[in-house]
PDB file of N, CA and C in Angstrom:
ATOM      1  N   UNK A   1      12.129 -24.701 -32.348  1.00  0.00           N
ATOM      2  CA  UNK A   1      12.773 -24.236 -31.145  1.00  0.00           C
ATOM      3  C   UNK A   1      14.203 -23.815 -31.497  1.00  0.00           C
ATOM      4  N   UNK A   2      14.621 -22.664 -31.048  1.00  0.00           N
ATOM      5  CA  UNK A   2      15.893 -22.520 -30.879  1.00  0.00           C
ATOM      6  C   UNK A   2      16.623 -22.331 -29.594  1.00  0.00           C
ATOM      7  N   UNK A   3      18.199 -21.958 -29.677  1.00  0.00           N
ATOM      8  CA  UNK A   3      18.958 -22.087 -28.199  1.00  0.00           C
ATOM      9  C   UNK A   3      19.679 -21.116 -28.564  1.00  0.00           C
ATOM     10  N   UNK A   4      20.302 -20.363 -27.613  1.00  0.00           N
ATOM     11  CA  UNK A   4      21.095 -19.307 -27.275  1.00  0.00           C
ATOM     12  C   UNK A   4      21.969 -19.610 -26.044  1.00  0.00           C
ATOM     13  N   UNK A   5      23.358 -19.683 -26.201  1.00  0.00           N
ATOM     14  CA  UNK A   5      24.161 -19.710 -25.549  1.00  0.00           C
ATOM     15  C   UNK A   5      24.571 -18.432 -24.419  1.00  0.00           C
ATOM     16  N   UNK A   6      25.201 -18.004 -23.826  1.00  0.00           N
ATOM     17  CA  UNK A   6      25.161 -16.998 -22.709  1.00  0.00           C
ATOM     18  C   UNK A   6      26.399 -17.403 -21.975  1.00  0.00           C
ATOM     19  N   UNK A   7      27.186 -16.735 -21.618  1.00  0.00           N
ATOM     20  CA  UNK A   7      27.982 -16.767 -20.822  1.00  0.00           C
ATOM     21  C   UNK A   7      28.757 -15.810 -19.340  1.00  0.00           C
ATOM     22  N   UNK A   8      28.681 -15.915 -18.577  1.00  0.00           N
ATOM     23  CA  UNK A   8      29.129 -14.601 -17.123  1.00  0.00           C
ATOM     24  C   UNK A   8      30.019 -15.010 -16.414  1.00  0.00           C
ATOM     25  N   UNK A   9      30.943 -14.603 -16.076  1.00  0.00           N
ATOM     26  CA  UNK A   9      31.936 -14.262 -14.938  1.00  0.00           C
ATOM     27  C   UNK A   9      31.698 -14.079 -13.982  1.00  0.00           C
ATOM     28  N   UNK A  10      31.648 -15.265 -12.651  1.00  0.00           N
ATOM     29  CA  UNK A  10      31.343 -14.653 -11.400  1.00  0.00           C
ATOM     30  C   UNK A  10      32.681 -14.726 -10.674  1.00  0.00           C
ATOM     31  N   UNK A  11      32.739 -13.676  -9.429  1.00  0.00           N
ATOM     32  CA  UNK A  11      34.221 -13.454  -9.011  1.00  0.00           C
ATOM     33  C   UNK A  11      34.762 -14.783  -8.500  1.00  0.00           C
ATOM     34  N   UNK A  12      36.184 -14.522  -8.330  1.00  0.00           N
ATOM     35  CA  UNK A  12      36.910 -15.871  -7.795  1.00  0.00           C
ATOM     36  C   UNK A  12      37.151 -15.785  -6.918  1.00  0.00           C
ATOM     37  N   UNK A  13      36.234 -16.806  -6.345  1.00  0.00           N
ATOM     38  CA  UNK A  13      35.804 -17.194  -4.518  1.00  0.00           C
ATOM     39  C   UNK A  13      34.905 -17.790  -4.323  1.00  0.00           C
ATOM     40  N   UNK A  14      35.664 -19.030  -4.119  1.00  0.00           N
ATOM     41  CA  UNK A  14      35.311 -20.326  -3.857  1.00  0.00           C
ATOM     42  C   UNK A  14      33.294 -20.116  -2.944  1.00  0.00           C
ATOM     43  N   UNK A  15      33.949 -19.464  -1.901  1.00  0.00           N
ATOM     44  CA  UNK A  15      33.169 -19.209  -0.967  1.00  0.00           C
ATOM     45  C   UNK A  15      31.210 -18.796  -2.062  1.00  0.00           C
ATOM     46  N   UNK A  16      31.565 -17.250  -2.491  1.00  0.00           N
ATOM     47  CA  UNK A  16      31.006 -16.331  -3.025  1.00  0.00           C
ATOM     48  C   UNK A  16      30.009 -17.791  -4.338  1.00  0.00           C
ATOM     49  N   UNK A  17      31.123 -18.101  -4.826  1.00  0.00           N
ATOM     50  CA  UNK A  17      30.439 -19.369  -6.047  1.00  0.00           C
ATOM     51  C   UNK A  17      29.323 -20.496  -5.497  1.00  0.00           C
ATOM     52  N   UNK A  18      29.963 -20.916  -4.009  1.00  0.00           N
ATOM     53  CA  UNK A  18      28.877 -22.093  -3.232  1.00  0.00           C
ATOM     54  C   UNK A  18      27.726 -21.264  -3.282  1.00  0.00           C
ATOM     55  N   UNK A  19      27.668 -20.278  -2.664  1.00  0.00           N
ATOM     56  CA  UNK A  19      26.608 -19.223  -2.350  1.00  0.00           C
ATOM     57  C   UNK A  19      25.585 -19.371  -3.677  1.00  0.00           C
ATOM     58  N   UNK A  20      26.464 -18.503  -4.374  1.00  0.00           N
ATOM     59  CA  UNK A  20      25.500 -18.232  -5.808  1.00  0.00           C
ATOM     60  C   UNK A  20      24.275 -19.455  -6.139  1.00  0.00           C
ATOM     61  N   UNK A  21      25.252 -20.759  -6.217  1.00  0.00           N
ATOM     62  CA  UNK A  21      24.380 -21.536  -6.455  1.00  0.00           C
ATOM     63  C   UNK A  21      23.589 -21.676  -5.867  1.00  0.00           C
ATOM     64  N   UNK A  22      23.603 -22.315  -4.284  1.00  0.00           N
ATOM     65  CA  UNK A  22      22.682 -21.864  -3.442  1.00  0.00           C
ATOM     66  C   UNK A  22      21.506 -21.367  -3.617  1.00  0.00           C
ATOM     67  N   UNK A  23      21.834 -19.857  -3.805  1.00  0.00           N
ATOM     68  CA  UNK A  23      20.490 -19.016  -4.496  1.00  0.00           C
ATOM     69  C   UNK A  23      19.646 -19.085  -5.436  1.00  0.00           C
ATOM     70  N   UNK A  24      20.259 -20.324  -6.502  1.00  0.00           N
ATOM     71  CA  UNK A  24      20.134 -20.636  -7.725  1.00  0.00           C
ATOM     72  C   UNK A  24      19.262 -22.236  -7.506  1.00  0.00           C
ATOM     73  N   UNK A  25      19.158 -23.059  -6.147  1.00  0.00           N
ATOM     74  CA  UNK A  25      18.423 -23.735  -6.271  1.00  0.00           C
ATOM     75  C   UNK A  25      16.907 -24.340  -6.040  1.00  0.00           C
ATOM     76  N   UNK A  26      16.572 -25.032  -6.203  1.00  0.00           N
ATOM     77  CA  UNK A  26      15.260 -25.312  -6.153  1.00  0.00           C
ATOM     78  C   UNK A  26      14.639 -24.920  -4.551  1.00  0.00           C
ATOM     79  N   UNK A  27      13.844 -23.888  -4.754  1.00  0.00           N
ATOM     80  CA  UNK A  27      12.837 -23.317  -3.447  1.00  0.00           C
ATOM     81  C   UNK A  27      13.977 -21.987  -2.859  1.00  0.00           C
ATOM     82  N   UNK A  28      14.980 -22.179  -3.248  1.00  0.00           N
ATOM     83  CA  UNK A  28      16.019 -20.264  -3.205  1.00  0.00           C
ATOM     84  C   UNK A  28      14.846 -19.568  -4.126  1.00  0.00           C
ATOM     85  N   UNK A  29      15.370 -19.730  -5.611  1.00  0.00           N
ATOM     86  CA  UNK A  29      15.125 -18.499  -6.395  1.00  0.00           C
ATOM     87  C   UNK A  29      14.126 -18.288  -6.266  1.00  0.00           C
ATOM     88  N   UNK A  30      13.337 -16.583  -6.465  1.00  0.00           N
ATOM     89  CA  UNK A  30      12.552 -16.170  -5.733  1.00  0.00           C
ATOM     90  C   UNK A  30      11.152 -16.646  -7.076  1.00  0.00           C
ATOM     91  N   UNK A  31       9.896 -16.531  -6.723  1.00  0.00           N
ATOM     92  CA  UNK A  31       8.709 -16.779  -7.244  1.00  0.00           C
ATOM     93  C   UNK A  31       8.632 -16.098  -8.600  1.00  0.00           C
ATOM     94  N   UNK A  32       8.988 -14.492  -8.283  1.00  0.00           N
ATOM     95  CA  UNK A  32       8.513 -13.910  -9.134  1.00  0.00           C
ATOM     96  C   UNK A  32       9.832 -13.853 -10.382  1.00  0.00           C
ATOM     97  N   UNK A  33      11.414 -14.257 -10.578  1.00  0.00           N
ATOM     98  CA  UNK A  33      11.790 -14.499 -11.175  1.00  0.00           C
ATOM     99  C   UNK A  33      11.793 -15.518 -12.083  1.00  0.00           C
ATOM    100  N   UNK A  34      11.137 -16.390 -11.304  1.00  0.00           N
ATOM    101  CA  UNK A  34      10.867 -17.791 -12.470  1.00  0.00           C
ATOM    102  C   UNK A  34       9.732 -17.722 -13.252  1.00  0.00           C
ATOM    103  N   UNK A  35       8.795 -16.790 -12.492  1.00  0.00           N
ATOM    104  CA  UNK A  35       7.622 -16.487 -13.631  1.00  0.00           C
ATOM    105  C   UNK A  35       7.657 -15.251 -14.619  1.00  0.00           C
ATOM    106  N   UNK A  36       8.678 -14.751 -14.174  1.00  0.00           N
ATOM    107  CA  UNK A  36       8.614 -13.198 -15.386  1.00  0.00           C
ATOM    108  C   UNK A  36      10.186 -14.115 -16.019  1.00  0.00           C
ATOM    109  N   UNK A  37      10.710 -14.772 -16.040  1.00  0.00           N
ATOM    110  CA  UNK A  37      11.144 -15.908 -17.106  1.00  0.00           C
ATOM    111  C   UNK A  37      10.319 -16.226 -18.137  1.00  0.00           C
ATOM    112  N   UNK A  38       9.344 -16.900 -17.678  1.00  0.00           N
ATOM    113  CA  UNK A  38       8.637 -17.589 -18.087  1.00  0.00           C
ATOM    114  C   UNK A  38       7.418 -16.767 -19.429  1.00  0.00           C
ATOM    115  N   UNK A  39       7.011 -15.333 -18.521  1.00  0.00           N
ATOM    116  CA  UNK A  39       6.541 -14.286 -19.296  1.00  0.00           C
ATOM    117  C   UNK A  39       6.646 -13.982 -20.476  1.00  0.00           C
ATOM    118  N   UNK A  40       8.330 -13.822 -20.350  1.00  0.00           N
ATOM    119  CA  UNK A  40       8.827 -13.380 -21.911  1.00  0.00           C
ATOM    120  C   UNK A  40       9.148 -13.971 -22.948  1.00  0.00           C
ATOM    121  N   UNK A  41       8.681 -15.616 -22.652  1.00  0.00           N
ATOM    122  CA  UNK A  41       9.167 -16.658 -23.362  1.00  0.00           C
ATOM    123  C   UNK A  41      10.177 -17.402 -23.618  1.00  0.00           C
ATOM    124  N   UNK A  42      10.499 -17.420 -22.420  1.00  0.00           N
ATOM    125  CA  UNK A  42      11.741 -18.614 -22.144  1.00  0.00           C
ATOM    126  C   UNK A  42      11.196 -19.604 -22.048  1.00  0.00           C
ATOM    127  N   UNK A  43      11.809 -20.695 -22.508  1.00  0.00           N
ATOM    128  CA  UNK A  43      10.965 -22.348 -22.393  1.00  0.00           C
ATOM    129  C   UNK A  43      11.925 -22.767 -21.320  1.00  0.00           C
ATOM    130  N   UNK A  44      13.046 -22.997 -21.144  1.00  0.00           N
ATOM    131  CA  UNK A  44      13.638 -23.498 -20.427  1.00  0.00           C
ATOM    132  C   UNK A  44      15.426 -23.009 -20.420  1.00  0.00           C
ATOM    133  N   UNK A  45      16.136 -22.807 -19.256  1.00  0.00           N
ATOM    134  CA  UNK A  45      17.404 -22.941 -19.114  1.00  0.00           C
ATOM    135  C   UNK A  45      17.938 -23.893 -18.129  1.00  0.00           C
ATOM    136  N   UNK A  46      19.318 -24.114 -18.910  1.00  0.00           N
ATOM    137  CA  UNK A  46      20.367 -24.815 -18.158  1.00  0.00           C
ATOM    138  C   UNK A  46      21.812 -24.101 -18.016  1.00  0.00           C
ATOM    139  N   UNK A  47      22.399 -24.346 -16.540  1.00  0.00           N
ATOM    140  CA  UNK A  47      23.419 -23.979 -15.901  1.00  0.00           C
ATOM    141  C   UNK A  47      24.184 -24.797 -16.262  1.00  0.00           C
ATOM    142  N   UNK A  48      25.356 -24.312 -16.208  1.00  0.00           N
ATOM    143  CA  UNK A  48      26.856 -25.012 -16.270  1.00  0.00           C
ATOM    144  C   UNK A  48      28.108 -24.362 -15.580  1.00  0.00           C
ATOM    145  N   UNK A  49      28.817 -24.650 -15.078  1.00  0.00           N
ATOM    146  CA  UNK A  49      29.731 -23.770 -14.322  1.00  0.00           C
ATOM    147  C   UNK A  49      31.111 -24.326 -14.775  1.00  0.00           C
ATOM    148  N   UNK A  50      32.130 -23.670 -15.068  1.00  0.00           N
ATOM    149  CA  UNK A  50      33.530 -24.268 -15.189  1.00  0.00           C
ATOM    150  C   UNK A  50      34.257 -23.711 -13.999  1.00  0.00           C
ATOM    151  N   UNK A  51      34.793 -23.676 -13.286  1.00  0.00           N
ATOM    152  CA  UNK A  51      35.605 -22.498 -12.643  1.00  0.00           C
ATOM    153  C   UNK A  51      34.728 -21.390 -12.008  1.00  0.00           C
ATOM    154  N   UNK A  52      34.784 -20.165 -12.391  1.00  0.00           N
ATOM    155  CA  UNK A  52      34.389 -19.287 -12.355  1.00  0.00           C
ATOM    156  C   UNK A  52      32.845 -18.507 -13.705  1.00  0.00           C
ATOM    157  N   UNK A  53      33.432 -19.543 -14.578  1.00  0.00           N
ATOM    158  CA  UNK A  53      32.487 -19.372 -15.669  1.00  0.00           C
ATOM    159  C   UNK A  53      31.628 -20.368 -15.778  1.00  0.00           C
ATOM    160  N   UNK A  54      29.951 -19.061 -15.721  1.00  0.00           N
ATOM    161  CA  UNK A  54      28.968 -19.805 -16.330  1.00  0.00           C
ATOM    162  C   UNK A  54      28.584 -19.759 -17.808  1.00  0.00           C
ATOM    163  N   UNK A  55      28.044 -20.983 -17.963  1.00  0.00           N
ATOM    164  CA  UNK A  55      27.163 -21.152 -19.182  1.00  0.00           C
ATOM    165  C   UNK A  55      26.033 -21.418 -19.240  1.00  0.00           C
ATOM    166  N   UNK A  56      24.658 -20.577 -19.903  1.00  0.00           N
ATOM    167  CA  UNK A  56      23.272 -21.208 -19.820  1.00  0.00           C
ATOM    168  C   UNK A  56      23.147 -20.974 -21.034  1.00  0.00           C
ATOM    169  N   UNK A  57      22.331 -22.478 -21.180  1.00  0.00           N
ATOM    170  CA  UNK A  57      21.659 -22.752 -22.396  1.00  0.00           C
ATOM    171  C   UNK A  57      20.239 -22.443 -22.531  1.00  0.00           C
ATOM    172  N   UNK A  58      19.474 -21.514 -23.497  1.00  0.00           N
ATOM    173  CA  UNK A  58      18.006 -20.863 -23.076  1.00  0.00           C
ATOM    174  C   UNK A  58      17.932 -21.524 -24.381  1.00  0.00           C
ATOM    175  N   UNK A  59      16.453 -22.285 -24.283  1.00  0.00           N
ATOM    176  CA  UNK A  59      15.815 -23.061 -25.204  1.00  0.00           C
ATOM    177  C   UNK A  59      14.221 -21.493 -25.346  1.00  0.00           C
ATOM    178  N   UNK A  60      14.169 -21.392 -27.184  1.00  0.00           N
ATOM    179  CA  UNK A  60      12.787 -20.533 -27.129  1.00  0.00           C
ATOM    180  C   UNK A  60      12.057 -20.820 -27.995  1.00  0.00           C
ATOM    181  N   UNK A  61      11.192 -20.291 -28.461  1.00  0.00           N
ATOM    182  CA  UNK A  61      10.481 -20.426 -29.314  1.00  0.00           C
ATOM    183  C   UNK A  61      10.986 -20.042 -30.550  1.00  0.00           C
ATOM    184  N   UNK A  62      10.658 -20.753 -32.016  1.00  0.00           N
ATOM    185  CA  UNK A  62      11.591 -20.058 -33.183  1.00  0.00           C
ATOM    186  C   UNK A  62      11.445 -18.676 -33.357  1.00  0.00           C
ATOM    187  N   UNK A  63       9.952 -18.140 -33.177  1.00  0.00           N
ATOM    188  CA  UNK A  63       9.918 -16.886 -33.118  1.00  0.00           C
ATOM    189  C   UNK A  63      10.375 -15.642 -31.833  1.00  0.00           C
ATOM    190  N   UNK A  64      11.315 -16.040 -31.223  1.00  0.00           N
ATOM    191  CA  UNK A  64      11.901 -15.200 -30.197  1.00  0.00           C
ATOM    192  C   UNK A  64      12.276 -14.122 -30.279  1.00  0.00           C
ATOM    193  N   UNK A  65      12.043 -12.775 -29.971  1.00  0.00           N
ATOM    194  CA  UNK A  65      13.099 -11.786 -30.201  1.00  0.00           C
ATOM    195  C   UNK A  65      13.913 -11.597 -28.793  1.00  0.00           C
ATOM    196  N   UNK A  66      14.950 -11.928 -28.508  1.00  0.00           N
ATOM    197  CA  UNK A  66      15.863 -11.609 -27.777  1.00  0.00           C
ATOM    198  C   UNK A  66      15.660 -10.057 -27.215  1.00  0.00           C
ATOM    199  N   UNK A  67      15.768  -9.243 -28.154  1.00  0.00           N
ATOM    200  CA  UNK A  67      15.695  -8.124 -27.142  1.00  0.00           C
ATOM    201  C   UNK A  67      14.974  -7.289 -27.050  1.00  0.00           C
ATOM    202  N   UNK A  68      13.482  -7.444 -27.598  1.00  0.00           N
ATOM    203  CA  UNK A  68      12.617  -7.262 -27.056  1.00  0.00           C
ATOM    204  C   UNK A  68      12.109  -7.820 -25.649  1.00  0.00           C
ATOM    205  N   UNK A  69      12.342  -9.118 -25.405  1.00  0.00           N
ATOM    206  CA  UNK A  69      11.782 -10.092 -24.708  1.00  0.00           C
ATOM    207  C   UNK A  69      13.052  -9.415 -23.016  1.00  0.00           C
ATOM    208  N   UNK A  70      14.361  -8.906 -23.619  1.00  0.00           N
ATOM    209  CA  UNK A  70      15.208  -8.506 -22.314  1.00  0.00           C
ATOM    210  C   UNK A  70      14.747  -7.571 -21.971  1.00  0.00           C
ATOM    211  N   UNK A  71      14.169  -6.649 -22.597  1.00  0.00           N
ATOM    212  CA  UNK A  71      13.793  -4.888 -22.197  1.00  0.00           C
ATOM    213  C   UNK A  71      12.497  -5.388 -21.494  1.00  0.00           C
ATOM    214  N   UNK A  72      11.298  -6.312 -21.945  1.00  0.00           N
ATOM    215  CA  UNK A  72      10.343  -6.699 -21.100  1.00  0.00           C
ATOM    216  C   UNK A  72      10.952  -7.420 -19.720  1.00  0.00           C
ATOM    217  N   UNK A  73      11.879  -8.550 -19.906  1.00  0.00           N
ATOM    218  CA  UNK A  73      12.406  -8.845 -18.465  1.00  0.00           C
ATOM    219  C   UNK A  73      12.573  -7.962 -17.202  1.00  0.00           C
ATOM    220  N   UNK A  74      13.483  -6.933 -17.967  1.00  0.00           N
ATOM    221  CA  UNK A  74      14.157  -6.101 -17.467  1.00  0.00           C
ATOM    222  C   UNK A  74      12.899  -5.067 -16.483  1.00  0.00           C
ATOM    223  N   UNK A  75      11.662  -4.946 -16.460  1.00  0.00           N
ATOM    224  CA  UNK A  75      10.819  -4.362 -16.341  1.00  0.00           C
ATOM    225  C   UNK A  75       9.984  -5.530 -15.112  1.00  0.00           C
ATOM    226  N   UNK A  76      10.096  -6.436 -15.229  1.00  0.00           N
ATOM    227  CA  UNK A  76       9.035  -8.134 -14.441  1.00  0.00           C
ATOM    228  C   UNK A  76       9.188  -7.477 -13.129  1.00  0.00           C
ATOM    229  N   UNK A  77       8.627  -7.709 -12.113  1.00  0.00           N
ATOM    230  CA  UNK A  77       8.300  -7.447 -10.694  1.00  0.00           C
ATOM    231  C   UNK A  77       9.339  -7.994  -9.761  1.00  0.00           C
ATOM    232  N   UNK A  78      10.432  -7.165  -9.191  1.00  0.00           N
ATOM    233  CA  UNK A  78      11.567  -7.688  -8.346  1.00  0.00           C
ATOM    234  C   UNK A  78      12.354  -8.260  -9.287  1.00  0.00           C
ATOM    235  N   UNK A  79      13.010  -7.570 -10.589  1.00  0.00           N
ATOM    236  CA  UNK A  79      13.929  -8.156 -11.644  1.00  0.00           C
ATOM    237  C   UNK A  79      14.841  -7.425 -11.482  1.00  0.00           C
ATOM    238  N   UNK A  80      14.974  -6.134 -10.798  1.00  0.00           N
ATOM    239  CA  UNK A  80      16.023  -5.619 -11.173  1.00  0.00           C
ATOM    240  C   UNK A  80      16.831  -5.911  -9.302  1.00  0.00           C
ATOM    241  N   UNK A  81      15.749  -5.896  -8.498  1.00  0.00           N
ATOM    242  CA  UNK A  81      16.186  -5.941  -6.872  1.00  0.00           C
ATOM    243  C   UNK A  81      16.897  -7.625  -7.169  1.00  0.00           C
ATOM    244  N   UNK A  82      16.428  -8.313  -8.044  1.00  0.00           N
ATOM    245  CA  UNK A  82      17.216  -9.851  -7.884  1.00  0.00           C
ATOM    246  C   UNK A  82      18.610  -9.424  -8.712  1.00  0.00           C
ATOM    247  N   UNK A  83      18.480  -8.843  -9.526  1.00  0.00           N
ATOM    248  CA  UNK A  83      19.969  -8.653 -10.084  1.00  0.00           C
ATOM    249  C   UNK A  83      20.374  -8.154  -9.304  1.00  0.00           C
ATOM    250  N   UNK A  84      20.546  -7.145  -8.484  1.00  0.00           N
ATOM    251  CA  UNK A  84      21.206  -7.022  -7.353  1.00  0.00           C
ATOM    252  C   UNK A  84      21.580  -7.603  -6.481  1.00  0.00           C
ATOM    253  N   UNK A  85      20.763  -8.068  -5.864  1.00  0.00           N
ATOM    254  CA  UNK A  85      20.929  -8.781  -4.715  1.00  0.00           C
ATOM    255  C   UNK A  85      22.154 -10.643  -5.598  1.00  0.00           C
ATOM    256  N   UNK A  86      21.803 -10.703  -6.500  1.00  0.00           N
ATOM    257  CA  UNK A  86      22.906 -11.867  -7.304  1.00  0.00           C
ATOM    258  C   UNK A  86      24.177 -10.774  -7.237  1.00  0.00           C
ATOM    259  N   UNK A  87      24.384  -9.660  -7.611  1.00  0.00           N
ATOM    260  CA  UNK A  87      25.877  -8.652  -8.207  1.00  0.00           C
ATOM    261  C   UNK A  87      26.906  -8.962  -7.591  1.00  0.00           C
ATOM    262  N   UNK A  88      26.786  -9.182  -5.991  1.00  0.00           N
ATOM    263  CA  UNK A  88      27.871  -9.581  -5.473  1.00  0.00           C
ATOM    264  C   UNK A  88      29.022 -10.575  -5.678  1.00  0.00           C
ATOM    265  N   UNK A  89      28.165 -11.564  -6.127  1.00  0.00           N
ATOM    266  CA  UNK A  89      28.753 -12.883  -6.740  1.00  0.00           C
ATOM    267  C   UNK A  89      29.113 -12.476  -8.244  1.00  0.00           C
ATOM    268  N   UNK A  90      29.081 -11.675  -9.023  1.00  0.00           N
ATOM    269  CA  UNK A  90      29.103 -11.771 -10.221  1.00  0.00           C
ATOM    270  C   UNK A  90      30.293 -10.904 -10.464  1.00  0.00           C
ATOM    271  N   UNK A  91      31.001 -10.453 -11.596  1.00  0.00           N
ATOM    272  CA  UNK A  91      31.762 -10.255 -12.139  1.00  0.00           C
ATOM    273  C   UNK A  91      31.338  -9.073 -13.099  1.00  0.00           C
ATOM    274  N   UNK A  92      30.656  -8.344 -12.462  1.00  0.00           N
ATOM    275  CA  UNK A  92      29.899  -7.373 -13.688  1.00  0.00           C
ATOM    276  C   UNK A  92      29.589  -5.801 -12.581  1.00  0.00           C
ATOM    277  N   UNK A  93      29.426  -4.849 -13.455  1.00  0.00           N
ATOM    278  CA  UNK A  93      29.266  -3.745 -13.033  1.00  0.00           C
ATOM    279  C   UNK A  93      27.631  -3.738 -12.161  1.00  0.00           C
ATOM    280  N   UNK A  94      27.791  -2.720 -10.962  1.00  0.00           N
ATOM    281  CA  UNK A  94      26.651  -2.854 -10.302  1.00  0.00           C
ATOM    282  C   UNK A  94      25.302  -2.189 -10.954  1.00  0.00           C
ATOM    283  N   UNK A  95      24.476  -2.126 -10.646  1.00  0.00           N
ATOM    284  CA  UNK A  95      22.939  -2.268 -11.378  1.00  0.00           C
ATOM    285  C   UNK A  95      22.647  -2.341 -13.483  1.00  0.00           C
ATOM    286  N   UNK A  96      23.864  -3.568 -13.095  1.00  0.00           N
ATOM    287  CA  UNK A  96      23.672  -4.089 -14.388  1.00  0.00           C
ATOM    288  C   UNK A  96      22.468  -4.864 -14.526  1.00  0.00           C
ATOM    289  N   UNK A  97      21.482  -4.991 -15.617  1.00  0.00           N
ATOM    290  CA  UNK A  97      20.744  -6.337 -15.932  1.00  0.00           C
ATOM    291  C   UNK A  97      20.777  -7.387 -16.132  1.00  0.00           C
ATOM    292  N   UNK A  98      20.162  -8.442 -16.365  1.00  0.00           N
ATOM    293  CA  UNK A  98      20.573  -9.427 -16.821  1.00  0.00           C
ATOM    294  C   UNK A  98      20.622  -9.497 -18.390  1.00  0.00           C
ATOM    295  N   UNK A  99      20.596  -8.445 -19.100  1.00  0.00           N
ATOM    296  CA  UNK A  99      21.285  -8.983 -20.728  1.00  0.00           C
ATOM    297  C   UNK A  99      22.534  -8.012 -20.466  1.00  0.00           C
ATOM    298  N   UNK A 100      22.758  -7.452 -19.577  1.00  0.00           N
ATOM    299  CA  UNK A 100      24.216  -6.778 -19.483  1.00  0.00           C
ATOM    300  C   UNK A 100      25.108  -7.583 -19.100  1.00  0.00           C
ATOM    301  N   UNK A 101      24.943  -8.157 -18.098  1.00  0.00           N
ATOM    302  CA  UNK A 101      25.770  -9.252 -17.263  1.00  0.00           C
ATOM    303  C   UNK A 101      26.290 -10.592 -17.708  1.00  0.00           C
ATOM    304  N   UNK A 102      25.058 -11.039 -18.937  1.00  0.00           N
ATOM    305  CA  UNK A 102      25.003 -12.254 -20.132  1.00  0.00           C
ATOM    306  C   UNK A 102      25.360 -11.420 -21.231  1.00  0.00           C
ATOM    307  N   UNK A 103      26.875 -12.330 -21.471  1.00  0.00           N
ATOM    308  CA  UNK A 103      27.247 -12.187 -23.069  1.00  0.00           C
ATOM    309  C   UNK A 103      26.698 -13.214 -24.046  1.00  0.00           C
ATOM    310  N   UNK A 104      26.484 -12.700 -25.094  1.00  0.00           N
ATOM    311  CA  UNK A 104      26.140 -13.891 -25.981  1.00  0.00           C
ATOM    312  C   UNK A 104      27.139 -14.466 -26.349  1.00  0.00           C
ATOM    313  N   UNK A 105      27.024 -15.653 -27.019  1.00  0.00           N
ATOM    314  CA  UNK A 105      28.047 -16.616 -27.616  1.00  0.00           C
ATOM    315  C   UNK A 105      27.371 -17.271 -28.842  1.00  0.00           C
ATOM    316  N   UNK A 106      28.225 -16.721 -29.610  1.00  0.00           N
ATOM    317  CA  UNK A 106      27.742 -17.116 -31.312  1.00  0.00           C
ATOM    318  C   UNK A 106      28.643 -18.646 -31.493  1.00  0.00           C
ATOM    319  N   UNK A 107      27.442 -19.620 -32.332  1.00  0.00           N
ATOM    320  CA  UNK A 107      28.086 -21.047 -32.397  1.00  0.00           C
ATOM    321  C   UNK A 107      28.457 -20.618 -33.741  1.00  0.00           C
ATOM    322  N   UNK A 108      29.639 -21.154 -33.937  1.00  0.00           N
ATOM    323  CA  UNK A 108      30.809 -20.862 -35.352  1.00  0.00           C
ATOM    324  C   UNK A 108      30.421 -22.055 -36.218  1.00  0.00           C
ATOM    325  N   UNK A 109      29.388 -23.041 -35.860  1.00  0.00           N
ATOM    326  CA  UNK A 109      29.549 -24.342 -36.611  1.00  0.00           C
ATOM    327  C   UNK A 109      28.491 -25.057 -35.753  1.00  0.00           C
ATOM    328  N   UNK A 110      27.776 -26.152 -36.595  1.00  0.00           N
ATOM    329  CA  UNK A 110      26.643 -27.513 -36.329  1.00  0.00           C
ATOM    330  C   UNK A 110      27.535 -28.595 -36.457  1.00  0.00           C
ATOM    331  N   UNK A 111      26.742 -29.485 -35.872  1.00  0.00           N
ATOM    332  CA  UNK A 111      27.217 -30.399 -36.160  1.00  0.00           C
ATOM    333  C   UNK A 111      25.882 -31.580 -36.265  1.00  0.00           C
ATOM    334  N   UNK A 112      25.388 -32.226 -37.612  1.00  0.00           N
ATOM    335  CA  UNK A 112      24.959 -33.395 -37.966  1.00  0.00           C
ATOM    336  C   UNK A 112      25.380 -34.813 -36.983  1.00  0.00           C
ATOM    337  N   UNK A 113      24.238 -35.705 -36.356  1.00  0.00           N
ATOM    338  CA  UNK A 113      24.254 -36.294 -35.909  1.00  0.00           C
ATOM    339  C   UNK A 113      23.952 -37.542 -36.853  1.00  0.00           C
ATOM    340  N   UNK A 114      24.347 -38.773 -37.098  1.00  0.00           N
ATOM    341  CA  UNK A 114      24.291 -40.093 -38.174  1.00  0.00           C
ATOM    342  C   UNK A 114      23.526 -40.822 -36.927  1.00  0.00           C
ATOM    343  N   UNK A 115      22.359 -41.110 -37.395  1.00  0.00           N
ATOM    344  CA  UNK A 115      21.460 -42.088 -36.488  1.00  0.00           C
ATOM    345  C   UNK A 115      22.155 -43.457 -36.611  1.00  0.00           C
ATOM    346  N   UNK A 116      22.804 -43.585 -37.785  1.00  0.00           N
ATOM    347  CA  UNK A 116      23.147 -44.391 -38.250  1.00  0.00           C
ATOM    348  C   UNK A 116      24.645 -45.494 -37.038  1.00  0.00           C
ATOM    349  N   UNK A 117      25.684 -44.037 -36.679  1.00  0.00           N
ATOM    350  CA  UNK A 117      26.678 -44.393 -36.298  1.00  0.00           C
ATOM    351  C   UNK A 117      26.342 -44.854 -34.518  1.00  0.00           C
ATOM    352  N   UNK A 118      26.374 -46.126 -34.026  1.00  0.00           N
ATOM    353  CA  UNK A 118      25.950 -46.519 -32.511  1.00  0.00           C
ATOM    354  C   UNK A 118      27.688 -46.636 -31.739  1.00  0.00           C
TER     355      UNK A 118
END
């Protein structure tokens, strides 16, 4: 398995940010986005928010191609009407995608865990 980091800018407003999430929780997001997720071989993501900035962590398969797997997203049934309908809240140019809107973030360094150290 591997992970890919991601990061987006949604605008600053307080208001606009409650929302987002909102949309973002369990029985909001719509049917067919969690399954054309799922399509292209995403195993799983996680949200993080600082401020204004998100972070998701996408867990895949070792054999993933990233952007093959976005150009298929990009295509899933009501993928591009959900990026829209999210744009408002976001920080990104309008009928952007979602690998437009997600920057990647390259890890500079691992770090070894000592089973050893409690």
């Amino acid at each position: 398995m591997k992970r890919y980091c991601r990061t987006m800018s949604l605008k600053s407003d307080n208001v606009l940010i409650h929302e987002y999430i909102h949309r973002h929780s369990e029985g909001e997001a719509w049917f067919e986005i969690l399954t054309g997720i799922q399509e292209v071989g995403i195993l799983e993501m996680e949200r993080y928010l600082l401020g204004n900035l998100l972070l998701i962590i996408v867990e895949l398969p070792v054999d993933f191609d990233w952007d093959s797997a976005m150009v298929r997203l990009a295509i899933q049934p009501r993928q591009q009407e959900w990026e829209d309908y999210m744009a408002i809240f976001q920080d990104c140019a309008e009928g952007n995608t979602a690998d437009e809107k997600w920057k990647m973030q390259n890890v500079s360094s691992t770090c070894t865990i000592n089973n050893d150290f409690v």
